[in-house]
N, C-alpha and C. Protein backbone atom coordinates (compact mmCIF):
# COMPACT_ATOMS: atom_id res chain seq x y z
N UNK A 1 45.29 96.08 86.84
CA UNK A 1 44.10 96.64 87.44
C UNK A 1 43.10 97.02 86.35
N UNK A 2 42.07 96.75 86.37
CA UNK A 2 41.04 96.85 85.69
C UNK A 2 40.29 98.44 86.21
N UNK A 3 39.93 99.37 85.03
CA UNK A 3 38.99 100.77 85.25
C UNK A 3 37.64 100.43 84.95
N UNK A 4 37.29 100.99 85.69
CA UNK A 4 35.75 101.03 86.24
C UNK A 4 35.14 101.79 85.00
N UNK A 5 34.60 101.74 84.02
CA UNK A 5 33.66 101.88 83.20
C UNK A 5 32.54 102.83 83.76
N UNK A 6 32.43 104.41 83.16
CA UNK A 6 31.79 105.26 83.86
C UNK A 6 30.39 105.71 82.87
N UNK A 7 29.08 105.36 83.73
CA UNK A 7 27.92 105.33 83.64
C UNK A 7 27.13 106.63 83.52
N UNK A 8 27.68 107.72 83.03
CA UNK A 8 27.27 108.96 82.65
C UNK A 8 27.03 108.87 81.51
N UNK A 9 25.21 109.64 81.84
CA UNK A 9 24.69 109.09 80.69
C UNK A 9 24.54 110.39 79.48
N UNK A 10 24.49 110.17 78.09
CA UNK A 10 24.79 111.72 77.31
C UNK A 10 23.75 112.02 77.51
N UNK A 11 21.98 111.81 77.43
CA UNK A 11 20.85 112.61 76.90
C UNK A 11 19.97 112.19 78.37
N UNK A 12 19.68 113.02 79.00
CA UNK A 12 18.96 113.15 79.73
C UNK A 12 17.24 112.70 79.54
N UNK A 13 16.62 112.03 80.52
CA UNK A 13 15.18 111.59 80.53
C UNK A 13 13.96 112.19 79.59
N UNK A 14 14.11 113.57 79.80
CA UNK A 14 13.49 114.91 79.21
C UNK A 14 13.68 114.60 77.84
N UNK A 15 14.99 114.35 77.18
CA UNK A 15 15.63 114.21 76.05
C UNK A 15 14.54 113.17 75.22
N UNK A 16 14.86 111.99 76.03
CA UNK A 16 13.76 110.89 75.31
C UNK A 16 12.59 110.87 75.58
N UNK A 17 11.85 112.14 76.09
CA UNK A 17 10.84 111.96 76.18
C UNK A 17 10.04 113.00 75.13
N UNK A 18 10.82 113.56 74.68
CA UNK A 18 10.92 114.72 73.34
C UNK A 18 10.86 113.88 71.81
N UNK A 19 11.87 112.96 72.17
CA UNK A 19 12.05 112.05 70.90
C UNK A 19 10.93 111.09 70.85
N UNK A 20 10.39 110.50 72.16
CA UNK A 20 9.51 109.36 72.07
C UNK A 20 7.88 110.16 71.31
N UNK A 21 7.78 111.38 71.67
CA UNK A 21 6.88 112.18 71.24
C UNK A 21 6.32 112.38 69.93
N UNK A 22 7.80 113.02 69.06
CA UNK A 22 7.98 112.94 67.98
C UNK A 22 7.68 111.92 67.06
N UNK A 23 8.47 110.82 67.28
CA UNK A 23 8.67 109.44 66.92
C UNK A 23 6.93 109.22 66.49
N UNK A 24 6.61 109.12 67.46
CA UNK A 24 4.74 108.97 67.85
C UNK A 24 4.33 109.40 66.76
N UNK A 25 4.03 110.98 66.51
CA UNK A 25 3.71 111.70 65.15
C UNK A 25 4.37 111.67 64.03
N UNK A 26 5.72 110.61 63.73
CA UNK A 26 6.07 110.61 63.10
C UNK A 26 5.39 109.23 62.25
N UNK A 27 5.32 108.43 63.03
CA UNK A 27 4.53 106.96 62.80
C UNK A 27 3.11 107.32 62.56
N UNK A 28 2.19 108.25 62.99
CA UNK A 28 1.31 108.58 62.57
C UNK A 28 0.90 109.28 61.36
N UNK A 29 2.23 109.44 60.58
CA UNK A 29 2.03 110.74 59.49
C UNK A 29 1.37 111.86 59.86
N UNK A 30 1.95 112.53 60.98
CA UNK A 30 1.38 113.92 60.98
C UNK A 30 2.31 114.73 61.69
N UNK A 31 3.74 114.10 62.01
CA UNK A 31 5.08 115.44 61.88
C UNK A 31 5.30 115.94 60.92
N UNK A 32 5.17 117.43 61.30
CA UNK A 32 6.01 118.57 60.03
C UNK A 32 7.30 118.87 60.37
N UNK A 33 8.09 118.98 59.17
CA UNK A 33 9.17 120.01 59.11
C UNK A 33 8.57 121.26 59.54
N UNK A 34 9.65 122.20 60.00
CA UNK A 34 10.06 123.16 60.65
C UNK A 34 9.84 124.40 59.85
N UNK A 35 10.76 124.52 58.27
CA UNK A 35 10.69 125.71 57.81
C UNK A 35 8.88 125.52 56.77
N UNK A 36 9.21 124.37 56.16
CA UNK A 36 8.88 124.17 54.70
C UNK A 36 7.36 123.96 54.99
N UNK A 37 7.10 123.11 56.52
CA UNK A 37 5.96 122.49 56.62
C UNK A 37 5.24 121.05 56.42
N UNK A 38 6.24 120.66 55.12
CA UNK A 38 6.29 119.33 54.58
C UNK A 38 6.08 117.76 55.38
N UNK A 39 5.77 117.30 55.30
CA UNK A 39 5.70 115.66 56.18
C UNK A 39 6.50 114.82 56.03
N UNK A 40 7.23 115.12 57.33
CA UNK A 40 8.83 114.48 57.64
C UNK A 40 8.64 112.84 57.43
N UNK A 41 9.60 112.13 56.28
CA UNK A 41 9.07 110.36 55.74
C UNK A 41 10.57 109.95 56.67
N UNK A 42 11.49 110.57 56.72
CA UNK A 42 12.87 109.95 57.53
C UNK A 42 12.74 109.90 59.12
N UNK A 43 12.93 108.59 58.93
CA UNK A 43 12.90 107.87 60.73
C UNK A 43 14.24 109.49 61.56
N UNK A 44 15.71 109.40 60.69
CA UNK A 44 16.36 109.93 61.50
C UNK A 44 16.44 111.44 61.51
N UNK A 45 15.16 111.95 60.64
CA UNK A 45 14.82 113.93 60.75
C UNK A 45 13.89 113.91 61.98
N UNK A 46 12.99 112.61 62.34
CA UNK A 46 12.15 112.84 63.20
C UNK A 46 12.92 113.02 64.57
N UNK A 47 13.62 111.92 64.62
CA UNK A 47 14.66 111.79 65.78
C UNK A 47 15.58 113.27 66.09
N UNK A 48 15.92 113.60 64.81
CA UNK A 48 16.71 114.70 64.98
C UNK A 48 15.51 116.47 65.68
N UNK A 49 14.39 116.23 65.09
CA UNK A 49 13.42 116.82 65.51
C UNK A 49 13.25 117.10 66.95
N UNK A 50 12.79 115.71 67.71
CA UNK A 50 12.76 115.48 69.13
C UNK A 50 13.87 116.24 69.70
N UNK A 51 15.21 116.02 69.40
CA UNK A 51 16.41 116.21 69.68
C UNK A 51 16.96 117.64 70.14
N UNK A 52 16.46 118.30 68.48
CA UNK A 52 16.20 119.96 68.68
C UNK A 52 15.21 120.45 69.70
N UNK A 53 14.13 119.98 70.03
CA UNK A 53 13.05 120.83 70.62
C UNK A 53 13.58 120.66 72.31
N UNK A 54 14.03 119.04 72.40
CA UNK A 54 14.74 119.20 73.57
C UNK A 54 15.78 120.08 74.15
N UNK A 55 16.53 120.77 73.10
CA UNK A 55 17.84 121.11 73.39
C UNK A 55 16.98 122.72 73.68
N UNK A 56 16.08 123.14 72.76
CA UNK A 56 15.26 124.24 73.17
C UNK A 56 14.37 124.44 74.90
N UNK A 57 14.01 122.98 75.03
CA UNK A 57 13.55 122.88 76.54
C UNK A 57 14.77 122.85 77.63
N UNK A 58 15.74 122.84 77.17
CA UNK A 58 16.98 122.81 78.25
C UNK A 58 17.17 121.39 78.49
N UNK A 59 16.70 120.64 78.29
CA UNK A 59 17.35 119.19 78.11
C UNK A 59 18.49 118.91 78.01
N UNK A 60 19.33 117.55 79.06
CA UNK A 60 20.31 117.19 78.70
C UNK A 60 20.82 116.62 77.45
N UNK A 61 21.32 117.16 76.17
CA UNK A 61 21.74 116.79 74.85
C UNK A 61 23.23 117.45 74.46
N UNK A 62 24.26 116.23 73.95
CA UNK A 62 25.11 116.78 73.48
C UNK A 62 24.47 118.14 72.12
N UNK A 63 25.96 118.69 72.44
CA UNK A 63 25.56 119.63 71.41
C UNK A 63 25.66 119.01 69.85
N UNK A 64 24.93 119.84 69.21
CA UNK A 64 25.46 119.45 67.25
C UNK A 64 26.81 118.75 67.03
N UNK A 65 26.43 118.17 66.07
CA UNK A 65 28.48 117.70 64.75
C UNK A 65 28.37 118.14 64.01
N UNK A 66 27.19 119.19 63.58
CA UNK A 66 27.20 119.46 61.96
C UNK A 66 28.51 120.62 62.05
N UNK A 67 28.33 121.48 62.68
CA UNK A 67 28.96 123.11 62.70
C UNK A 67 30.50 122.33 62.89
N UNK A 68 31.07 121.44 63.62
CA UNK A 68 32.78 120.94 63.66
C UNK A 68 32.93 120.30 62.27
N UNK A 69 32.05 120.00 61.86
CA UNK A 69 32.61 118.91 60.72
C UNK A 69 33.22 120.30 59.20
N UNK A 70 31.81 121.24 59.15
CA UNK A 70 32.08 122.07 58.54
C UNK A 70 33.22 123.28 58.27
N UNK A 71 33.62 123.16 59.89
CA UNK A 71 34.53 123.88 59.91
C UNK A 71 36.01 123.27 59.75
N UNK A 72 35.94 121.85 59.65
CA UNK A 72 37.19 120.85 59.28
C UNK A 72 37.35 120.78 57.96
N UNK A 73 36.60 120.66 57.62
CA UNK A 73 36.28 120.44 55.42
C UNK A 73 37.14 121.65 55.31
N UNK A 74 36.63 122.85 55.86
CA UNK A 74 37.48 124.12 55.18
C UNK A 74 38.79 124.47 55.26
N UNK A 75 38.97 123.86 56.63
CA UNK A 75 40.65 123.91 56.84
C UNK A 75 41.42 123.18 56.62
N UNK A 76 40.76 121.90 55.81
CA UNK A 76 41.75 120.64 55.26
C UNK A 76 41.61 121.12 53.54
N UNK A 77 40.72 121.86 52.94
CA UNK A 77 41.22 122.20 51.81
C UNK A 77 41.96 123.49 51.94
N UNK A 78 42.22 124.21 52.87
CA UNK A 78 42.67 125.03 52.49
C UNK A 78 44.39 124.65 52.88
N UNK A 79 44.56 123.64 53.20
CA UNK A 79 46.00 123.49 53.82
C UNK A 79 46.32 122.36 52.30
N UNK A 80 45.54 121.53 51.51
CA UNK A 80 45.89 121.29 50.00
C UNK A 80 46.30 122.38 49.28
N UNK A 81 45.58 123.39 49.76
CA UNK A 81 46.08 123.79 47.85
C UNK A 81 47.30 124.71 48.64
N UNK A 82 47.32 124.90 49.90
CA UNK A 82 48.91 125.59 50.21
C UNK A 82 50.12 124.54 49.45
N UNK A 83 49.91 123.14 50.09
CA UNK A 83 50.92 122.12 49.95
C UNK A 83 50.94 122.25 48.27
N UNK A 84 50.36 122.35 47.40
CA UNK A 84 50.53 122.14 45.67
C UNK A 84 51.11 123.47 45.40
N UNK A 85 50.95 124.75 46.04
CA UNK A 85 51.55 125.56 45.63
C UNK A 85 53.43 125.54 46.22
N UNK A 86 53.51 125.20 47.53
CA UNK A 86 54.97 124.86 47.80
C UNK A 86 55.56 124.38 46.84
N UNK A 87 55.18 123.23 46.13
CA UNK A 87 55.38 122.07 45.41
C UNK A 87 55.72 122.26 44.65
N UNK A 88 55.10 123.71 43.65
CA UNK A 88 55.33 124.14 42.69
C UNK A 88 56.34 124.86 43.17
N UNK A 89 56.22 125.57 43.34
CA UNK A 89 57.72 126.53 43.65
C UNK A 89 58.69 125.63 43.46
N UNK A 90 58.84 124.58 44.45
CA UNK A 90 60.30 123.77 44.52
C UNK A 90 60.61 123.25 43.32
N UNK A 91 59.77 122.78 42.74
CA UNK A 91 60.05 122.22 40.69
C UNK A 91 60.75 123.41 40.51
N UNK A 92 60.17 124.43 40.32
CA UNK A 92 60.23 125.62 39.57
C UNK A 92 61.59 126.37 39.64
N UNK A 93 62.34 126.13 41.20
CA UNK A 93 63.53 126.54 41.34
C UNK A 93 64.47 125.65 40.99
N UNK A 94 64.03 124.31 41.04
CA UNK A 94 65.25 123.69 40.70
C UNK A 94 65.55 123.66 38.90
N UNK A 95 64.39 124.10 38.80
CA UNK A 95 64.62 124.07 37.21
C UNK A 95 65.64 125.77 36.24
N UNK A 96 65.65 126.63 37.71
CA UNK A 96 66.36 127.73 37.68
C UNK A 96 68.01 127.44 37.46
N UNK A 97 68.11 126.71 38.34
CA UNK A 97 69.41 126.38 38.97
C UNK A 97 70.12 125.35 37.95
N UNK A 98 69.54 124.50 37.62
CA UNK A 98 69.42 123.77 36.40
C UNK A 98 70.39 124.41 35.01
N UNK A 99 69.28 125.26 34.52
CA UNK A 99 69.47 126.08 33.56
C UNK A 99 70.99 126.60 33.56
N UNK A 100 70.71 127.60 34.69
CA UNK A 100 71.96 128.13 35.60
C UNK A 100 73.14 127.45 35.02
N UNK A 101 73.51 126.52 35.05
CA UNK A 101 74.99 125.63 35.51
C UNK A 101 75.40 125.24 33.86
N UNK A 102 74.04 124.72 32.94
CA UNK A 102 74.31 125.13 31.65
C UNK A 102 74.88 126.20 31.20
N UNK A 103 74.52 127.47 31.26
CA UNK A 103 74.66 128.27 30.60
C UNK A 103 75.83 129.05 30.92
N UNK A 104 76.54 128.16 32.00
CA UNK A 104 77.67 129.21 32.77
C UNK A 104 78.61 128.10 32.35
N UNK A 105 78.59 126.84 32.10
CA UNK A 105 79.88 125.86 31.46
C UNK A 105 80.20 126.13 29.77
């Protein structure tokens, strides 16, 4: 049996009509950045632009990836340097035990 392939769509009408906006002033040279003021030259800050202002109008838009990704980086280094410290330990005892068996024959 074959599944039916489901047609829900992520960004709502509103959404691209935020981006198509942008896009516009972006091709025109006369979108700014946000904090700085500066004149946005990247096709995908403009896009990301539209994107934000939509999500501010209540627009259908997934949320961000930046904030999950950041919070993955931190918990995959912090589970390295656990694993190198185990690691060490286990050298470290067997080199106890080692010793040990010398010094007692």
């Amino acid at each position: 049996m074959a599944r039916k392939k489901s047609s829900k769509r992520k960004y709502g009408p509103k959404a691209s009509k935020s981006v198509e906006r942008e896009m516009h002033e972006y091709k025109r040279g006369k979108l700014k950045s946000g904090r700085s003021g500066k004149t946005v030259k990247s096709r995908k800050q403009a896009i990301a632009i539209g994107l934000s202002e939509a999500r501010a109008e209540g627009a259908k838009v997934p949320a961000k990836k930046s904030s999950s990704k950041k919070s993955s980086k931190k918990k995959s280094s912090t589970k390295s340097s656990t694993k190198k410290k185990s690691s060490s330990r286990k050298k470290s005892s067997g080199r106890k035990k080692s010793s040990a068996k010398k010094s007692s024959s």
